[in-house]
C-alpha atoms as a PDB file:
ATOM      1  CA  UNK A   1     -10.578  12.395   6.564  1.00  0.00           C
ATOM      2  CA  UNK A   2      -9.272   9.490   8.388  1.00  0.00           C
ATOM      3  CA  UNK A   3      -5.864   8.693   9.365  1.00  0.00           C
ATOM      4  CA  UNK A   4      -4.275   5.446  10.025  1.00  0.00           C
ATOM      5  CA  UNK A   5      -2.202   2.778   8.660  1.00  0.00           C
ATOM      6  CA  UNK A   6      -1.849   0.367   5.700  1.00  0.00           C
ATOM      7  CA  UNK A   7       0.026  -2.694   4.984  1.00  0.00           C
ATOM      8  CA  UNK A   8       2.109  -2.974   2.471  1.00  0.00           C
ATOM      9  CA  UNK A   9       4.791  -5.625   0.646  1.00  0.00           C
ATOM     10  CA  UNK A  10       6.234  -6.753  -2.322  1.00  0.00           C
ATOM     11  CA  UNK A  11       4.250 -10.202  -3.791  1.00  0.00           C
ATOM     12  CA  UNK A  12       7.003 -12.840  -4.384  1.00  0.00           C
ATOM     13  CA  UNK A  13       5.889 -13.998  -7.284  1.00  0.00           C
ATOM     14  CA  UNK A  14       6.765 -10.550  -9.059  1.00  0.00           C
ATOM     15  CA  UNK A  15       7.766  -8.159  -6.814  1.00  0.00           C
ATOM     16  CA  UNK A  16       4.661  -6.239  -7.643  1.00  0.00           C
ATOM     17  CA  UNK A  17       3.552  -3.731  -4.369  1.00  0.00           C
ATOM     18  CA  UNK A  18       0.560  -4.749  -3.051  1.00  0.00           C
ATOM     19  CA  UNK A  19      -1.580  -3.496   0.505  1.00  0.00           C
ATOM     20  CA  UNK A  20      -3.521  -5.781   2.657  1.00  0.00           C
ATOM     21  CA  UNK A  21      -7.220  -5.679   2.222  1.00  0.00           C
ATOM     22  CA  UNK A  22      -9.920  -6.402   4.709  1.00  0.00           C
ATOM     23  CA  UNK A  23     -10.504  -9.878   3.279  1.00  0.00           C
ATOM     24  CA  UNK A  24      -6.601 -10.713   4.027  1.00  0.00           C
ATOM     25  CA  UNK A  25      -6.532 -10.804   0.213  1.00  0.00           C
ATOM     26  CA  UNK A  26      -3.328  -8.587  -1.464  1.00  0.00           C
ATOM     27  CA  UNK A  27      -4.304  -5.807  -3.794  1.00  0.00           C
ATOM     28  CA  UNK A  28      -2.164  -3.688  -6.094  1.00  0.00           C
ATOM     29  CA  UNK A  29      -4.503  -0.940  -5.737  1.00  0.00           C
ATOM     30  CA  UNK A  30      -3.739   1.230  -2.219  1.00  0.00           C
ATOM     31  CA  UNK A  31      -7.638   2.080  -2.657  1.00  0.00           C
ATOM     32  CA  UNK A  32      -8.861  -1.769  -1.478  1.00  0.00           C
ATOM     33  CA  UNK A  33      -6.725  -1.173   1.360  1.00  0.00           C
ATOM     34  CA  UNK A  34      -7.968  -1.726   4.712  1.00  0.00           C
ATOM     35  CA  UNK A  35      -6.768   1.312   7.192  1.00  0.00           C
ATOM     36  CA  UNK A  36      -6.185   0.922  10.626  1.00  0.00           C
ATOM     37  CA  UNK A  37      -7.424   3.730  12.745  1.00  0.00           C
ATOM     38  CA  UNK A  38      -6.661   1.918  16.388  1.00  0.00           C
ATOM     39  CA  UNK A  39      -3.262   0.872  17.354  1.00  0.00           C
ATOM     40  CA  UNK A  40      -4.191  -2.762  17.794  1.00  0.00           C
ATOM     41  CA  UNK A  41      -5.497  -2.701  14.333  1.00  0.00           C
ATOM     42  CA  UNK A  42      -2.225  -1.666  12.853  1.00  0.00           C
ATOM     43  CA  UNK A  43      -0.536  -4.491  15.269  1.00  0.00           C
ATOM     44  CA  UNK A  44      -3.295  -7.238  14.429  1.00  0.00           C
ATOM     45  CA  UNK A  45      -1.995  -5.853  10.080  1.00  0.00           C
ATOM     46  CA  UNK A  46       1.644  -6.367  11.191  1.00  0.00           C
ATOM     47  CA  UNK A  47       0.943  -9.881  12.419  1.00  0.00           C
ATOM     48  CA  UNK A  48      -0.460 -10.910   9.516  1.00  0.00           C
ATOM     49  CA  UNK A  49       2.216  -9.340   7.660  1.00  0.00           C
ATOM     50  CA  UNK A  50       4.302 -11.626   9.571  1.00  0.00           C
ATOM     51  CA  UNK A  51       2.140 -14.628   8.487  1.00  0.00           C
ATOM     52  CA  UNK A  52       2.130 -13.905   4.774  1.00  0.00           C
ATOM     53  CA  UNK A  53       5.674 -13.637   4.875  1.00  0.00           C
ATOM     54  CA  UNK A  54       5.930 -17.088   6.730  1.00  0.00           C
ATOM     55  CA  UNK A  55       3.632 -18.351   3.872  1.00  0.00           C
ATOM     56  CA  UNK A  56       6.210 -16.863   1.262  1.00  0.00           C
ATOM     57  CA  UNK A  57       3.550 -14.933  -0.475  1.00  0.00           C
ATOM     58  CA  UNK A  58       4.801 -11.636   0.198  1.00  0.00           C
ATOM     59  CA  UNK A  59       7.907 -10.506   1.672  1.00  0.00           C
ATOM     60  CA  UNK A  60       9.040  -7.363   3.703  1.00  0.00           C
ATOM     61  CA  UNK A  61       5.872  -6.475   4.695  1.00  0.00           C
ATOM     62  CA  UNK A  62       5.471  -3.209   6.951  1.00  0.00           C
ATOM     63  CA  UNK A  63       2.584  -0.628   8.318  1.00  0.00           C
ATOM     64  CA  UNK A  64       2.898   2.602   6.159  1.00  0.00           C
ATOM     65  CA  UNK A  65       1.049   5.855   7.327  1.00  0.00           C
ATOM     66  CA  UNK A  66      -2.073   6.744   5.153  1.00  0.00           C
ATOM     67  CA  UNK A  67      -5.451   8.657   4.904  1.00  0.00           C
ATOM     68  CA  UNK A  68      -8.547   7.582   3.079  1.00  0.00           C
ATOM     69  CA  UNK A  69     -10.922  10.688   1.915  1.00  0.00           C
ATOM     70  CA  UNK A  70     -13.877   9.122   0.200  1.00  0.00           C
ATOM     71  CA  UNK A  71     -12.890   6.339  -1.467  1.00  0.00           C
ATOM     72  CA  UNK A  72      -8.962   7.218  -1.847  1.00  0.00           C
ATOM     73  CA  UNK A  73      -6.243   6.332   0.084  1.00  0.00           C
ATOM     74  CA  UNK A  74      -3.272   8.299  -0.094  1.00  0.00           C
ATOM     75  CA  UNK A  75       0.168   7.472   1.873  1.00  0.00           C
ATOM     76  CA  UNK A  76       1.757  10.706   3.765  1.00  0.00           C
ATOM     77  CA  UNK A  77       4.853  10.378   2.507  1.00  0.00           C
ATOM     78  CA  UNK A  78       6.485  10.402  -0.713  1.00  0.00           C
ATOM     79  CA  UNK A  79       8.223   7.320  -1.169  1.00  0.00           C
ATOM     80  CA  UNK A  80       5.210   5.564  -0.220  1.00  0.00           C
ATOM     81  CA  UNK A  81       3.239   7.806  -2.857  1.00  0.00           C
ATOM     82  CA  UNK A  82       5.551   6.566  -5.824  1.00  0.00           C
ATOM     83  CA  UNK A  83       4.966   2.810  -4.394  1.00  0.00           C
ATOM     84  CA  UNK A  84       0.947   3.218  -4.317  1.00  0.00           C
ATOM     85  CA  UNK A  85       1.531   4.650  -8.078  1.00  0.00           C
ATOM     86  CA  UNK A  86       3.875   2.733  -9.331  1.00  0.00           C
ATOM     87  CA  UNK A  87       7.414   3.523 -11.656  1.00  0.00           C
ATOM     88  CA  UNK A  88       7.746   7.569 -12.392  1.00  0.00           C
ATOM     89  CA  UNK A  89       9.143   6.561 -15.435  1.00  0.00           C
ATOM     90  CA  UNK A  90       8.319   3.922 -18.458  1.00  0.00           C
ATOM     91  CA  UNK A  91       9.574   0.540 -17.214  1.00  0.00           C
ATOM     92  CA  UNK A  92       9.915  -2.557 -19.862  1.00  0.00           C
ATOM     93  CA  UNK A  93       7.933  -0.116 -22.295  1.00  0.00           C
ATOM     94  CA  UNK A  94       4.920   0.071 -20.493  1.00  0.00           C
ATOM     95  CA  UNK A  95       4.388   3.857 -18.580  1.00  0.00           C
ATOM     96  CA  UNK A  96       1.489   3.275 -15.641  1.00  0.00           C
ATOM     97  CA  UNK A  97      -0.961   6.529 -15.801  1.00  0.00           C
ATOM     98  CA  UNK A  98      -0.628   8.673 -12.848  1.00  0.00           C
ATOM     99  CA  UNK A  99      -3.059   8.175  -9.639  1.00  0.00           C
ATOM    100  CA  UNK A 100      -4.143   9.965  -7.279  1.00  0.00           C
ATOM    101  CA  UNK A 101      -1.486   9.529  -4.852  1.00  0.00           C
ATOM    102  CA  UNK A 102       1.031  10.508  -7.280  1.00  0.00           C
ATOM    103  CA  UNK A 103      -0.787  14.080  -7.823  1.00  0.00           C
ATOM    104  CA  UNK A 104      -0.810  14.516  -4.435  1.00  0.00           C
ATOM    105  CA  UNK A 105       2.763  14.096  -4.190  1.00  0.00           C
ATOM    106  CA  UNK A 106       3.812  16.363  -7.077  1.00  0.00           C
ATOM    107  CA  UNK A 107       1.915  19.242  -4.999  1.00  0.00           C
ATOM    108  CA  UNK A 108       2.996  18.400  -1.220  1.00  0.00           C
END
């Protein structure tokens, strides 16, 4: 298992979470995410962070601690879980399946 960091913000267009992924691209799925293992790779995500944000693509970007295990990446903490998965409850009608991360969380 390997431990690191992600980055994470809110796209501006919709407020819709999305993590950084190693083609500087934003995805909403935590699983395209790249993960920093070194701490100048978490640094070198913050400053592009800061760049997006300057771009007004995303806004309050910020590192989040995660681990990938195969193909899954799973924040450590909670809040970041319900992020990764989305609204615990039905929002505008529309319910978004549990993930992985979410699991996780209902067991930690």
């Amino acid at each position: 298992m390997d431990h690191g960091h992600v980055l994470t913000a809110n796209r501006l267009s919709d407020g819709i979470v999305v993590f950084l992924t190693a083609t500087s691209a934003w995805s909403e799925q935590i699983d395209e995410a790249v993960l920093a293992r070194e701490p100048l790779a978490a640094a070198a995500l913050e400053k592009r962070g800061v760049e997006f944000e300057e771009t007004n693509l995303v806004t309050g970007a910020y590192l989040i601690e995660a681990e990938r295990q195969g193909a899954a990446i799973t924040p450590t903490r909670v809040r970041e879980r319900i992020r990764a998965c989305g609204p615990t409850v039905a929002y505008l009608g529309v319910h978004t399946p549990p993930c992985h991360a979410q699991a996780t969380a209902v067991a930690a």
